[in-house]
C-alpha atoms as a PDB file:
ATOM      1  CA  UNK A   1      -0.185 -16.599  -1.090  1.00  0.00           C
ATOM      2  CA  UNK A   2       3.750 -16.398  -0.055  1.00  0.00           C
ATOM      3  CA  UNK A   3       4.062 -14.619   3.597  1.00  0.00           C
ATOM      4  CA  UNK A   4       6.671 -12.544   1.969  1.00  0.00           C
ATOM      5  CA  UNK A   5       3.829 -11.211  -0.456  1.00  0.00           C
ATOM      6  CA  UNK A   6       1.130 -11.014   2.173  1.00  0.00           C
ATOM      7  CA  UNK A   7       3.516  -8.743   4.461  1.00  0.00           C
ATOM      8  CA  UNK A   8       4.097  -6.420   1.021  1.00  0.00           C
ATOM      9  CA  UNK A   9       0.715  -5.854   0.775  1.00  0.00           C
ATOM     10  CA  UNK A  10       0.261  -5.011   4.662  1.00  0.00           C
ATOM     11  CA  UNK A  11       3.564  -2.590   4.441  1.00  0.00           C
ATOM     12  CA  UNK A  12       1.880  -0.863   1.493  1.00  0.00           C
ATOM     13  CA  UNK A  13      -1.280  -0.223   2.935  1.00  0.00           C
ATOM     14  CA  UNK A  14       0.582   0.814   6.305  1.00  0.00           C
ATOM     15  CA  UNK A  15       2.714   3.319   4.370  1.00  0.00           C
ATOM     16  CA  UNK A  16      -0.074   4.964   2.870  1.00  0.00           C
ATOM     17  CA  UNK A  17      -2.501   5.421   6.240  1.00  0.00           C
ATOM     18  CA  UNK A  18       0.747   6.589   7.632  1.00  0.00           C
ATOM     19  CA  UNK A  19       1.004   9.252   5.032  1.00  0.00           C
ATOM     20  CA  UNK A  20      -2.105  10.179   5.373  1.00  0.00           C
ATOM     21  CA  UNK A  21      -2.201  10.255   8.974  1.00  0.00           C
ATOM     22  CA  UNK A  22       0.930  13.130   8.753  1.00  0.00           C
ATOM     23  CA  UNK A  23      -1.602  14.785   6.160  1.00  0.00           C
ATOM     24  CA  UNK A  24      -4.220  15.092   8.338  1.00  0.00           C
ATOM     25  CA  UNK A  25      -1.897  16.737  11.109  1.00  0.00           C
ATOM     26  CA  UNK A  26      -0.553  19.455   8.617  1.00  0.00           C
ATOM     27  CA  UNK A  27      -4.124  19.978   7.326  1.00  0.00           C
ATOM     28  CA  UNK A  28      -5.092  20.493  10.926  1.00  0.00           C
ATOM     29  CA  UNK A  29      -2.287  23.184  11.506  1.00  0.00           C
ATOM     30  CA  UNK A  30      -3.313  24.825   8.682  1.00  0.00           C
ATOM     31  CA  UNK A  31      -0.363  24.133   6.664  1.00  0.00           C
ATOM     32  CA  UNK A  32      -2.857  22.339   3.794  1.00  0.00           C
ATOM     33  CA  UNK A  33      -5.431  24.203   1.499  1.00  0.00           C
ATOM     34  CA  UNK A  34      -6.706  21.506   0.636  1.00  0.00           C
ATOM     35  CA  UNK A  35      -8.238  18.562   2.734  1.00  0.00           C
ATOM     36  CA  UNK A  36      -6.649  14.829   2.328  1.00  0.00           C
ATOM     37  CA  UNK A  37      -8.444  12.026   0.802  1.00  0.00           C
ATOM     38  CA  UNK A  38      -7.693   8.235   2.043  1.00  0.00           C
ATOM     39  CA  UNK A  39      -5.908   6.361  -0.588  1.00  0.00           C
ATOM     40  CA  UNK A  40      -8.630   4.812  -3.011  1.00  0.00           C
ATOM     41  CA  UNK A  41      -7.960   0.895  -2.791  1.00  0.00           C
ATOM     42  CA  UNK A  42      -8.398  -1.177  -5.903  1.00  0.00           C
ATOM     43  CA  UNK A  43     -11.907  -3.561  -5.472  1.00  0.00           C
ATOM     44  CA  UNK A  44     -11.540  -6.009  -3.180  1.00  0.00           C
ATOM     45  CA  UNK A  45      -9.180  -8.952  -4.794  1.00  0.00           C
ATOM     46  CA  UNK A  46      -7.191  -6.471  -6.965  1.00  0.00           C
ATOM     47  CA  UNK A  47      -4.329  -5.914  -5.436  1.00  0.00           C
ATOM     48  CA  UNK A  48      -0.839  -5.637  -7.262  1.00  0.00           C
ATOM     49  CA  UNK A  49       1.413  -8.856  -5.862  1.00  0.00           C
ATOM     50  CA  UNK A  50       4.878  -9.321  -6.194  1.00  0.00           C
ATOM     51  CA  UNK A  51       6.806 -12.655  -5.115  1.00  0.00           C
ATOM     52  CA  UNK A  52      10.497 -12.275  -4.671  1.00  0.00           C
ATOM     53  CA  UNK A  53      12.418 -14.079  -7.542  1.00  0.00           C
ATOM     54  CA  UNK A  54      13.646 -17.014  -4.674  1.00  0.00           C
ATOM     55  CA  UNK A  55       9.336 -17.687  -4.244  1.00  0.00           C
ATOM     56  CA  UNK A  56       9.034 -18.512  -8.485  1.00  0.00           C
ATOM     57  CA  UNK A  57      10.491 -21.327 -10.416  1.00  0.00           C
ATOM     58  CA  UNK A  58       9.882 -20.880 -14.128  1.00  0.00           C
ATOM     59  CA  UNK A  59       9.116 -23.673 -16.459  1.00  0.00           C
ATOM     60  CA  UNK A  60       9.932 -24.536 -19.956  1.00  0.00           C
ATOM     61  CA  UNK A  61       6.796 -25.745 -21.493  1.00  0.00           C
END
């Protein structure tokens, strides 16, 4: 896997705990009816990856 991929992945998952970490702080003010849920991750080895267009060479087969 491309590093530029790998650190996509890592800024996704870091976006979304952040997120959630704000929720928790309203919820704990409460600001929130509703308690937050962590985001639900696809199974392991599912992720969505996307390689900038510099990272793929295409092929005419």
């Amino acid at each position: 896997m491309y590093s530029s991929s790998a650190q996509q992945i890592c800024n996704g998952v870091i976006e979304s705990l952040r997120s959630f970490k704000q929720l928790l702080k309203l919820f704990g003010k409460d600001e929130l009816v509703n308690k937050p849920k962590a985001a639900n991750y696809p199974k392991p080895c599912l992720f969505t990856v996307y390689y900038p267009q510099k990272s793929l060479k295409l092929t005419d087969k």
